[in-house]
Every structure is written in C-alpha cells, then in structure tokens.
C-alpha atoms as a PDB file:
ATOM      1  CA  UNK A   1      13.220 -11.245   3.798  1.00  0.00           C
ATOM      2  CA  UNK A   2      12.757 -12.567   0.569  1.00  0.00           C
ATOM      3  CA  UNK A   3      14.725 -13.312  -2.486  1.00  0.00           C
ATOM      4  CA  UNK A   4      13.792 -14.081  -6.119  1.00  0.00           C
ATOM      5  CA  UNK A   5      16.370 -15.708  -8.206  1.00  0.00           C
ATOM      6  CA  UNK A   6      15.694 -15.616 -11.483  1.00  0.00           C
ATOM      7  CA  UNK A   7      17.613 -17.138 -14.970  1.00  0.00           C
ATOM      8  CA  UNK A   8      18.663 -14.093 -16.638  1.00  0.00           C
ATOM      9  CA  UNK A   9      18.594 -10.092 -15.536  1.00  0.00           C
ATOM     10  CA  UNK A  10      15.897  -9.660 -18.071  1.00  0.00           C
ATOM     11  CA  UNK A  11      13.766 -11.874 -16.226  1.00  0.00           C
ATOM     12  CA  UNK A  12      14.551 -10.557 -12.673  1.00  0.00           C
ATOM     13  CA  UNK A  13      13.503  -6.632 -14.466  1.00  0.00           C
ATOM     14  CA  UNK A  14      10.086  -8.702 -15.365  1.00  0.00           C
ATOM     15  CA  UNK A  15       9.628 -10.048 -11.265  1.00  0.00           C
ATOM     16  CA  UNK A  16      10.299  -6.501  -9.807  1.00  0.00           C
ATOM     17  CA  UNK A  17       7.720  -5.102 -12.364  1.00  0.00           C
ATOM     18  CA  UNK A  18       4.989  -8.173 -11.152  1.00  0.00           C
ATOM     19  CA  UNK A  19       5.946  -6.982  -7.420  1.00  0.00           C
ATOM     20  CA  UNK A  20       5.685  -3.676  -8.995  1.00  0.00           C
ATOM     21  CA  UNK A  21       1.987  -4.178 -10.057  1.00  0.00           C
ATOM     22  CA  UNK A  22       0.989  -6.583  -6.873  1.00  0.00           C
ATOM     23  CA  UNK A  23       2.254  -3.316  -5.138  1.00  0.00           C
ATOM     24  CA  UNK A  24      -0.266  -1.216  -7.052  1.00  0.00           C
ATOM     25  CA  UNK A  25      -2.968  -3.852  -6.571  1.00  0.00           C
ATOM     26  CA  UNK A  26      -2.280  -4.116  -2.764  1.00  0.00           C
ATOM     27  CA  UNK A  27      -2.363  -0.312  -2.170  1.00  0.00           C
ATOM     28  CA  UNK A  28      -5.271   0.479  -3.475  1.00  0.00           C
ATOM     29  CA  UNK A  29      -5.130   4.568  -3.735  1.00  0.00           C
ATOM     30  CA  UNK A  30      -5.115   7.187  -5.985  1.00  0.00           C
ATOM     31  CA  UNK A  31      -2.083   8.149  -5.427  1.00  0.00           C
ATOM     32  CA  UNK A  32       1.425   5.160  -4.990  1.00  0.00           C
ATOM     33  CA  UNK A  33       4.500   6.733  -4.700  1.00  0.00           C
ATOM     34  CA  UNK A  34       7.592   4.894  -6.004  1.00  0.00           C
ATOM     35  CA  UNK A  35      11.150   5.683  -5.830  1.00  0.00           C
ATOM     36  CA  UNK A  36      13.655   4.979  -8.570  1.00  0.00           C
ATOM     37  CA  UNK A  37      17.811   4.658  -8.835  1.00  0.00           C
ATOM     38  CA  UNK A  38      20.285   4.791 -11.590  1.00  0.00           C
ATOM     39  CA  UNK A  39      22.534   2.538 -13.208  1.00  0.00           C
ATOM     40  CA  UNK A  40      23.121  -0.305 -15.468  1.00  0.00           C
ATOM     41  CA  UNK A  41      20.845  -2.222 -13.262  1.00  0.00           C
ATOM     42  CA  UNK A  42      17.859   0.044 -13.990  1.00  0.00           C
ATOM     43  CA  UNK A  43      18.311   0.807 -17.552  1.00  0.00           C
ATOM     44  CA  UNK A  44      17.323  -2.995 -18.198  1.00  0.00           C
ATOM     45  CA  UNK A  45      14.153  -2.110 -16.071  1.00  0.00           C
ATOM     46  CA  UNK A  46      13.224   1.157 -17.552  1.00  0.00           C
ATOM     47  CA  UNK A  47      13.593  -0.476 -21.145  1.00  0.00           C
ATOM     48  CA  UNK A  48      11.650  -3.109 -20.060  1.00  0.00           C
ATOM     49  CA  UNK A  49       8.827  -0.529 -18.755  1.00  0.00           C
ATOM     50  CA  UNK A  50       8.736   1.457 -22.639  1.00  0.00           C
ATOM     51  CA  UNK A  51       9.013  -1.974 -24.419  1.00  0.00           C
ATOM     52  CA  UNK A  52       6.567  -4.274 -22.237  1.00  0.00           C
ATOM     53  CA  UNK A  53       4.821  -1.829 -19.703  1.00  0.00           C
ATOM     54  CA  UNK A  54       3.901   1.254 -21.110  1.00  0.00           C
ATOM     55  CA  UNK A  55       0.175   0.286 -20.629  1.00  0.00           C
ATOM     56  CA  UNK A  56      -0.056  -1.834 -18.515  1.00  0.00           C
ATOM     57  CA  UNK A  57       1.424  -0.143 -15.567  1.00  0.00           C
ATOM     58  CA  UNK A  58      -1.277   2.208 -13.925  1.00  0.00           C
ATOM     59  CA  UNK A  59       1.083   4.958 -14.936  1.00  0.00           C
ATOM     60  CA  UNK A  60      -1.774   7.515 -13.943  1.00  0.00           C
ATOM     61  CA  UNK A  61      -1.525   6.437 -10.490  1.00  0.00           C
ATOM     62  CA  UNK A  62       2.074   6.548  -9.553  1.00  0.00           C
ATOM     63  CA  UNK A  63       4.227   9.731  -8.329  1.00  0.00           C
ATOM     64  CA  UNK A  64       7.153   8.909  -9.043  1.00  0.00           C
ATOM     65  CA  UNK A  65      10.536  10.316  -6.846  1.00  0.00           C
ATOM     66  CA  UNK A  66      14.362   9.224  -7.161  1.00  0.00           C
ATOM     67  CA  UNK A  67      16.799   7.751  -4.313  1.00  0.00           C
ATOM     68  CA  UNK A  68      19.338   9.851  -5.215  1.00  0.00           C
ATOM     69  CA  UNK A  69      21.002  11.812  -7.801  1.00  0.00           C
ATOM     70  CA  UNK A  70      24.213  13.224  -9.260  1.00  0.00           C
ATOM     71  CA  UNK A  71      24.713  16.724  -8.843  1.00  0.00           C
ATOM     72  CA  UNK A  72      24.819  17.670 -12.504  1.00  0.00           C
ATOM     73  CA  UNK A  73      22.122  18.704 -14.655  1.00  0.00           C
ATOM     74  CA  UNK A  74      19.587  17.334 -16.211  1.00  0.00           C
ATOM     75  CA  UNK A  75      20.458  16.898 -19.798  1.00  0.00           C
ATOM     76  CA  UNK A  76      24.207  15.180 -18.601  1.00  0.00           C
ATOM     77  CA  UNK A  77      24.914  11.759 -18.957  1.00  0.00           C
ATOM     78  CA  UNK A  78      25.229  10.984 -15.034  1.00  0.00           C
ATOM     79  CA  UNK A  79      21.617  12.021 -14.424  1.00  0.00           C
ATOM     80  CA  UNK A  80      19.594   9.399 -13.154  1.00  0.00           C
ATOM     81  CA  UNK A  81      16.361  11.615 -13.727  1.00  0.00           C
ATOM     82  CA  UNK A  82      18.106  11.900 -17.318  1.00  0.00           C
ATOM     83  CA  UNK A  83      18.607   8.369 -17.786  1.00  0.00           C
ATOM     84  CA  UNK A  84      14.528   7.852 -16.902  1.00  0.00           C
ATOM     85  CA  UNK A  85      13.872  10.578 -19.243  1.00  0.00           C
ATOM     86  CA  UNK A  86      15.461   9.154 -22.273  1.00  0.00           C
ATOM     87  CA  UNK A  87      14.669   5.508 -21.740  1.00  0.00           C
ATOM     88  CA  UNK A  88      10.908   5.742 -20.853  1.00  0.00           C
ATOM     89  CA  UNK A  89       9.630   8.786 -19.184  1.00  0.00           C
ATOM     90  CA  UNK A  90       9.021  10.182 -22.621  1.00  0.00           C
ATOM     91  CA  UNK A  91       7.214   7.186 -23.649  1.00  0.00           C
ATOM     92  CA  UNK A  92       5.046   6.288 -21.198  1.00  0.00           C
ATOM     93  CA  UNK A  93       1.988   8.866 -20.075  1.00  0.00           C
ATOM     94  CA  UNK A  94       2.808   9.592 -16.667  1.00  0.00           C
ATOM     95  CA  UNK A  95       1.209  13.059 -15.645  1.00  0.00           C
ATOM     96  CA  UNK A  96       4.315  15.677 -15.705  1.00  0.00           C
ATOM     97  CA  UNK A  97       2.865  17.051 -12.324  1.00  0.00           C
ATOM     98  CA  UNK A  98       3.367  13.739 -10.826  1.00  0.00           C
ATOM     99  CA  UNK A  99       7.576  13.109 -11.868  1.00  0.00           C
ATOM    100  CA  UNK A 100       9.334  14.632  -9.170  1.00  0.00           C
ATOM    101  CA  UNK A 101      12.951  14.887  -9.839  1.00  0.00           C
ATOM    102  CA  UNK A 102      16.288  15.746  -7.713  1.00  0.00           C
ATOM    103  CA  UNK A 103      17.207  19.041  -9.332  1.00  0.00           C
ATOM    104  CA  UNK A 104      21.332  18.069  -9.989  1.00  0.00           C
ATOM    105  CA  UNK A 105      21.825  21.137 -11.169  1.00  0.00           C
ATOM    106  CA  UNK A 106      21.003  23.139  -7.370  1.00  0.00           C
ATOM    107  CA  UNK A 107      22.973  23.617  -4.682  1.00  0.00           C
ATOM    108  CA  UNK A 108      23.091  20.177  -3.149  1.00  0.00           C
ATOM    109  CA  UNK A 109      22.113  21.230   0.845  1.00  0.00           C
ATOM    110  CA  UNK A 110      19.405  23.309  -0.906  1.00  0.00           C
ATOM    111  CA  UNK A 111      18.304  21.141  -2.739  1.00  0.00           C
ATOM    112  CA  UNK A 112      18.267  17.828  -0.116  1.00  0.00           C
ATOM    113  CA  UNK A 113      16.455  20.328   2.251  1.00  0.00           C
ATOM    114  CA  UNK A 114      14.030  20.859  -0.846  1.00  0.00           C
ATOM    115  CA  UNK A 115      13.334  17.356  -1.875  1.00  0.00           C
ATOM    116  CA  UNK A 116      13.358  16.278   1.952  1.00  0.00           C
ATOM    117  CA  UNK A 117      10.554  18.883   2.681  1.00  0.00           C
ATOM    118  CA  UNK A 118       8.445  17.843  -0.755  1.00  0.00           C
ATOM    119  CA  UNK A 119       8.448  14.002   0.462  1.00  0.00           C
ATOM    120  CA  UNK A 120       7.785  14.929   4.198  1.00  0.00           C
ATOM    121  CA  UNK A 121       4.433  17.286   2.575  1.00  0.00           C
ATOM    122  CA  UNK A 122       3.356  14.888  -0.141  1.00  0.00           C
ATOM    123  CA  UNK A 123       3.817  11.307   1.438  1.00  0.00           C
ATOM    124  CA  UNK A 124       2.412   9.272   4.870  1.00  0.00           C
ATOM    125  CA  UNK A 125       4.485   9.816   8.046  1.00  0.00           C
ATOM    126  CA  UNK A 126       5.790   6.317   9.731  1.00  0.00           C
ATOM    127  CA  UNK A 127       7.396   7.175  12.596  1.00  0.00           C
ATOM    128  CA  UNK A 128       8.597  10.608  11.892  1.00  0.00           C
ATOM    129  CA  UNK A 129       9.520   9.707   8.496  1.00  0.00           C
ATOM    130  CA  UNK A 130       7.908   9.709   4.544  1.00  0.00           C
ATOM    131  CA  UNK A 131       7.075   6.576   3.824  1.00  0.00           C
ATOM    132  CA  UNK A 132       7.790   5.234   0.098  1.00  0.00           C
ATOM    133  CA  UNK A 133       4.926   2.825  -0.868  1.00  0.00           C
ATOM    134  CA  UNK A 134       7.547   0.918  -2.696  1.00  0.00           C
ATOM    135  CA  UNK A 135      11.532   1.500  -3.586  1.00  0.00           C
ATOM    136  CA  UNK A 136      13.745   0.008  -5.981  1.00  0.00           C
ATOM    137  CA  UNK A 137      17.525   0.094  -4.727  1.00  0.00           C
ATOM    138  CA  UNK A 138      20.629  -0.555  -6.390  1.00  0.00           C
ATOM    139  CA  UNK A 139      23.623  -1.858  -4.958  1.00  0.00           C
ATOM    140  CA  UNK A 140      27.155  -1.089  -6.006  1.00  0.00           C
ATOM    141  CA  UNK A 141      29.848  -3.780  -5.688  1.00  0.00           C
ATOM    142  CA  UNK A 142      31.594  -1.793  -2.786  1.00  0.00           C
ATOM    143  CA  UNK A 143      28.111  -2.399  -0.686  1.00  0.00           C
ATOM    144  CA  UNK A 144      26.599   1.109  -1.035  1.00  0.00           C
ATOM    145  CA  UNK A 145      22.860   1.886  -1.985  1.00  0.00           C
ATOM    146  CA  UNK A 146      21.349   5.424  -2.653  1.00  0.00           C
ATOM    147  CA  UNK A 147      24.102   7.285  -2.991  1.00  0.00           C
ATOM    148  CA  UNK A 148      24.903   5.908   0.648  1.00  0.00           C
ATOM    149  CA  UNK A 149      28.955   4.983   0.834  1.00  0.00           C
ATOM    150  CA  UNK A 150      30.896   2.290   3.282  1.00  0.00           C
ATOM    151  CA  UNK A 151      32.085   4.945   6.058  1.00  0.00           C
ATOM    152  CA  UNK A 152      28.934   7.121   5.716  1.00  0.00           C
ATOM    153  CA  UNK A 153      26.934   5.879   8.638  1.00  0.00           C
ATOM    154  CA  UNK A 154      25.639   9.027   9.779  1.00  0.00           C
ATOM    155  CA  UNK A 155      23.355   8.909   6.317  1.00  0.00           C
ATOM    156  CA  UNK A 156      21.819   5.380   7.994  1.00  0.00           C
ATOM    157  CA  UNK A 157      20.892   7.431  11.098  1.00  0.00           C
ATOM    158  CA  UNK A 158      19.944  10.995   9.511  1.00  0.00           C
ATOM    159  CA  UNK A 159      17.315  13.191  10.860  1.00  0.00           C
ATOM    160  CA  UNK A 160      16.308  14.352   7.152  1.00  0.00           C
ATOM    161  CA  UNK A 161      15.134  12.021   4.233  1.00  0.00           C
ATOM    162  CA  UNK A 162      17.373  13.386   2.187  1.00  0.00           C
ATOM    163  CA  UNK A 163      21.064  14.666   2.432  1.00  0.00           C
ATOM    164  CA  UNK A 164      24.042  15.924   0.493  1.00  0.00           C
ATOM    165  CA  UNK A 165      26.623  12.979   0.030  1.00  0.00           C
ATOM    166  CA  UNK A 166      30.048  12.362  -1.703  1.00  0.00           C
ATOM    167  CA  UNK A 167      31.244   9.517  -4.223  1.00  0.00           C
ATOM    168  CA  UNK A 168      34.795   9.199  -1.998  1.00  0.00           C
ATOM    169  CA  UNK A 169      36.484   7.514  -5.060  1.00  0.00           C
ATOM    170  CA  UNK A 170      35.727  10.352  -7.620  1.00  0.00           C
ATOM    171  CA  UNK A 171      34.930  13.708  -5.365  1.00  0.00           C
ATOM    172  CA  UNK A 172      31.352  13.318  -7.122  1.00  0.00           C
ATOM    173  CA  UNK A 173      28.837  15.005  -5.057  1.00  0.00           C
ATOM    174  CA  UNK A 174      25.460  13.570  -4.917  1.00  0.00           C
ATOM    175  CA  UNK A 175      21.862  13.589  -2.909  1.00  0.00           C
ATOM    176  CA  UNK A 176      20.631  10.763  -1.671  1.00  0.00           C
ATOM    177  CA  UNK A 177      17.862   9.087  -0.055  1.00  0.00           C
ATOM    178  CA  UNK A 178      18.987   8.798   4.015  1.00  0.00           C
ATOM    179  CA  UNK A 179      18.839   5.729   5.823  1.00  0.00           C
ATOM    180  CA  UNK A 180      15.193   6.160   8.142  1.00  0.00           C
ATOM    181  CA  UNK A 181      13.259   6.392   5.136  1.00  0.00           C
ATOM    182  CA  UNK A 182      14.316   3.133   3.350  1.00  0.00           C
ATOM    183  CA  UNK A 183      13.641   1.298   6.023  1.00  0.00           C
ATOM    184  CA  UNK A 184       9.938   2.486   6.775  1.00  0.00           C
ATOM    185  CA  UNK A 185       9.026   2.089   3.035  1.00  0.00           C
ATOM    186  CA  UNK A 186       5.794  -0.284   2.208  1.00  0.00           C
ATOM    187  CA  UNK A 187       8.282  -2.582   0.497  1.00  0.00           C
ATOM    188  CA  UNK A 188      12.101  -1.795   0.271  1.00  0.00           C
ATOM    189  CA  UNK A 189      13.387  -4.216  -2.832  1.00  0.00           C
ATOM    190  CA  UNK A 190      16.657  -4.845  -4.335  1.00  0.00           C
ATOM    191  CA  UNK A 191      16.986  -5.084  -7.907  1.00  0.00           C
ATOM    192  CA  UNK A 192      20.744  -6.761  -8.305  1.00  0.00           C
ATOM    193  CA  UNK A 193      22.181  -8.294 -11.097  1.00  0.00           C
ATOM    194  CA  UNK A 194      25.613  -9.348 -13.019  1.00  0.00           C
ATOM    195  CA  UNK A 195      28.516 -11.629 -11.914  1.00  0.00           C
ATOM    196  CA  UNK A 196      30.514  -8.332 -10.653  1.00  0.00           C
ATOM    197  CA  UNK A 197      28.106  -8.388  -7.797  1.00  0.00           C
ATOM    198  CA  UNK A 198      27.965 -12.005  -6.627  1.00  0.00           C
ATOM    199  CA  UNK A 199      30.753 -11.197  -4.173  1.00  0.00           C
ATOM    200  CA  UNK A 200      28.729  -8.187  -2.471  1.00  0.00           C
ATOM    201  CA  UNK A 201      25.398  -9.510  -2.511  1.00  0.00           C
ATOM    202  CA  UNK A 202      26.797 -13.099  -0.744  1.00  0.00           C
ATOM    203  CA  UNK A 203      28.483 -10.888   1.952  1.00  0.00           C
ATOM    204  CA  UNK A 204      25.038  -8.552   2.353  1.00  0.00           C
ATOM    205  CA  UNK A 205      22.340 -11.973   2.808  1.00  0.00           C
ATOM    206  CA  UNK A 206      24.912 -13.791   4.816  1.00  0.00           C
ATOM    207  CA  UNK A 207      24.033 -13.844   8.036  1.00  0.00           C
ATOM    208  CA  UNK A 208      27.688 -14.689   9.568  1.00  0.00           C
ATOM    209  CA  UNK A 209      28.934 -11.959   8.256  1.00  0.00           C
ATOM    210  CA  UNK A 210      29.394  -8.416   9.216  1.00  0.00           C
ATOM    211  CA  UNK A 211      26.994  -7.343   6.558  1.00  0.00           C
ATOM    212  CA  UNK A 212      25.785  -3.969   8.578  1.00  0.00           C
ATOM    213  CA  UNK A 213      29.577  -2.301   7.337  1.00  0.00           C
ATOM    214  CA  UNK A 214      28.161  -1.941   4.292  1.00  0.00           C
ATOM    215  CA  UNK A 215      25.544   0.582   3.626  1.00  0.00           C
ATOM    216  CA  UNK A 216      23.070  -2.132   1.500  1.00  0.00           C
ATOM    217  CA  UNK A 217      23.707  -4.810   4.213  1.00  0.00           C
ATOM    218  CA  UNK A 218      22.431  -2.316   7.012  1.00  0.00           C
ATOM    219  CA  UNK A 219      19.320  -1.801   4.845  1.00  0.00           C
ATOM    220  CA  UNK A 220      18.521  -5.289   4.350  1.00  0.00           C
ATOM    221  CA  UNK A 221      19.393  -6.195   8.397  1.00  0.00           C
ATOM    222  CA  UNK A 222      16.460  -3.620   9.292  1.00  0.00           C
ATOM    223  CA  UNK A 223      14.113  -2.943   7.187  1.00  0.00           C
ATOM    224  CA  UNK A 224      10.078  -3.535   8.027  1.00  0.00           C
ATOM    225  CA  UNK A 225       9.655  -5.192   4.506  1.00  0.00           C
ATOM    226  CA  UNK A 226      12.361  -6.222   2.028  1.00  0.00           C
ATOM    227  CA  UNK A 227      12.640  -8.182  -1.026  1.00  0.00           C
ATOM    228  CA  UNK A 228      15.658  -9.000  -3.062  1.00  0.00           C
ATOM    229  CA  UNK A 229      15.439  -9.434  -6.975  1.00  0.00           C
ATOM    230  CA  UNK A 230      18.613 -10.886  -8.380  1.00  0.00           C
ATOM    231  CA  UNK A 231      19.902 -13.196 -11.717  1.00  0.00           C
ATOM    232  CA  UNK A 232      21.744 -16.397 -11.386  1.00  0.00           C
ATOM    233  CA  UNK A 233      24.776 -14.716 -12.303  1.00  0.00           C
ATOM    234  CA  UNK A 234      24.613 -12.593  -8.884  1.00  0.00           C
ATOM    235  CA  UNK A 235      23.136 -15.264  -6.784  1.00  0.00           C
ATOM    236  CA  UNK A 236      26.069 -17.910  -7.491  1.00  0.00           C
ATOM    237  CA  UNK A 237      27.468 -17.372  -4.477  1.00  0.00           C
ATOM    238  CA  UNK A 238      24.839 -17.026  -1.749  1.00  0.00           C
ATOM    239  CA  UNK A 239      24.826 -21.021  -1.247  1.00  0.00           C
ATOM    240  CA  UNK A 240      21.791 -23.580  -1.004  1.00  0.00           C
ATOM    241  CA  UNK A 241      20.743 -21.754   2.588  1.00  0.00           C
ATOM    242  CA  UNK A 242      20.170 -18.944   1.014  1.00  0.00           C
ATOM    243  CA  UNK A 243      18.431 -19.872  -1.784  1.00  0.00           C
END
C-alpha cells in the first residue's frame, strides 16, 4: 500500500491525475477503462480535469464507467454521472460511445444486472471478475466506499459487479460497484480529503484496528494494488508510522 500526502486537496486532485496518466502510460492499449465516484471529493478532481487536463489526458483512449450511482435521473442534482456531465464531460472530447453511465433513472436490480453484464462483456476477466484498469474511490466519514455501507458485507462478497444498495440513513437507493471487483482492479486508489475525514481514514490505515468493519477499510486490507491520495488536513491523524 501506498499513500501520498500532499499540502492542500488541490494538490492531492493533481497526484491522482499524474497516477492517472502513469496509469495510461503503463497500460499501453487502445482501450483503459477507468471508474469514477461522486462527491465533494471529486468535483475538485473533475474541475481540475476541464481547467488543467482537458488535453493532456489521452481522453480518446479511456472508457470511462462509474462506482456507483443514485437512483435518480440524470439531469438531478444527486447524479454522479450528472455531476461529471456538468463539470467536465462536456468539456473535454471524450468519444460519447465510450461514457458509460449507471442509468439512475431504471429500475435499480435491472439496471445493476445491466451495468454488471456491460463490464463483464467489455472489460478483462481476473478471476471471474471485470477488471478496472484503474478506480478512483471515495470514502465517506462513516467508512463506506461505492455506495458500499458499514453492515452491508454481503456487497464485499457479491457474485455480481454490480448490485442494488441502500443509503440506511436516508432510504436513498443506489447501485454500486460490489466488493470482488475493487479489489482485482489494475490499481484501486483513494482520493480522500478534508479534516471531517481524518478520524475515518486513521481508523482505515491503522493496522491495530478493526479497520475490515468498515466497508473502505476491507478494500484497502485486500486489494492486489492500492494507493491512497489524501491532504494534510485528512492525514493529521494517521501518525509518523504511517506516514
């Protein structure tokens, strides 16, 4: 495992878009596929990518999926594909036949048996599973990535890549990318930042701790390549070892 601490979240948005690119340069194929989340976390990043990136990112080259999604549509303010839309989807040239969004809007079994069976056809099998050349994970201050909750283990050990999930402190229903398939990925990273989630992400890296009860600490316990990308802010409690 590795983790980058950097000064300031705008800089830690620049060091996943260099492992971004070294990605790219590593896997050298027509074709890199690279999942995306929501949140406050990646609107600095996808800013970053219109502002900074737009050509400089072999945009031709990646497919680009989501972890997970809200089950509303498209044009509503919870949509992750939305919030990619608005903030650099339209102003980057990535070929529309290579953006492959959650529909929200669809019955959410449907649709997680829809997007599972799209993944499983368009990307590598590693070990019975689609394998991501590279994610980019969130983590909430409860511990949960995707859309993957504390008390949800049986998304960590699902048969499909996808599944239907709920937010249990708002009802929200959601699809999200399953355990299996974050682990297998070419590179599983962590893109967390702000003070809220110094508490979280010191309980996730520490090793004395009973990190696999949360969702994001089971992740980072077993997958085949992981990377964290975190500010100062975040980091100020994981200690010297750690660092």
């Amino acid at each position: 495992m590795k983790i980058h601490i950097s000064d300031t979240p705008q800089e830690a948005a620049r060091v996943v878009t260099h492992q971004l690119l070294k990605q790219l340069d590593t896997i050298r194929k027509d074709s890199f596929s690279l999942a995306i989340s929501g949140g406050y976390s990646a609107e600095l990043l996808f800013r970053l990518w219109a502002e900074m990136y737009y050509k400089s990112l072999p945009w031709y080259r990646i497919h680009l999926y989501w972890v997970d999604e809200r089950c509303v549509s498209p044009t509503d303010g919870d949509s992750n594909y939305g919030l990619a839309k608005k903030l650099f989807l339209d102003k980057v040239k990535i070929p529309h036949m290579q953006i492959h969004r959650i529909m929200g809007e669809a019955n959410p079994q449907h649709e997680a048996q829809r997007y599972s069976e799209l993944v499983k056809k368009n990307l590598p099998d590693n070990d019975g599973y689609p394998q991501f050349d590279m994610l980019i994970l969130g983590m909430g201050t409860d511990g949960h990535t995707s859309s993957v909750f504390p008390g949800q283990n049986d998304l960590l050990t699902s048969p499909q890549p996808y599944a239907a999930s709920i937010n249990p402190y708002n009802g929200q229903r959601r699809i999200a990318l399953t355990g299996q398939p974050m682990l297998r990925a070419g590179l599983t990273s962590f893109y967390v930042i702000g003070s809220e989630k110094a508490e979280i992400l010191a309980q996730v890296l520490n090793p004395n701790t009973e990190a696999e009860k949360y969702p994001a600490g089971y992740i980072a316990r077993h997958a085949d390549h992981i990377e964290f990308f975190t500010d100062e802010a975040a980091a100020g409690k994981l200690g010297n070892t750690l660092k």
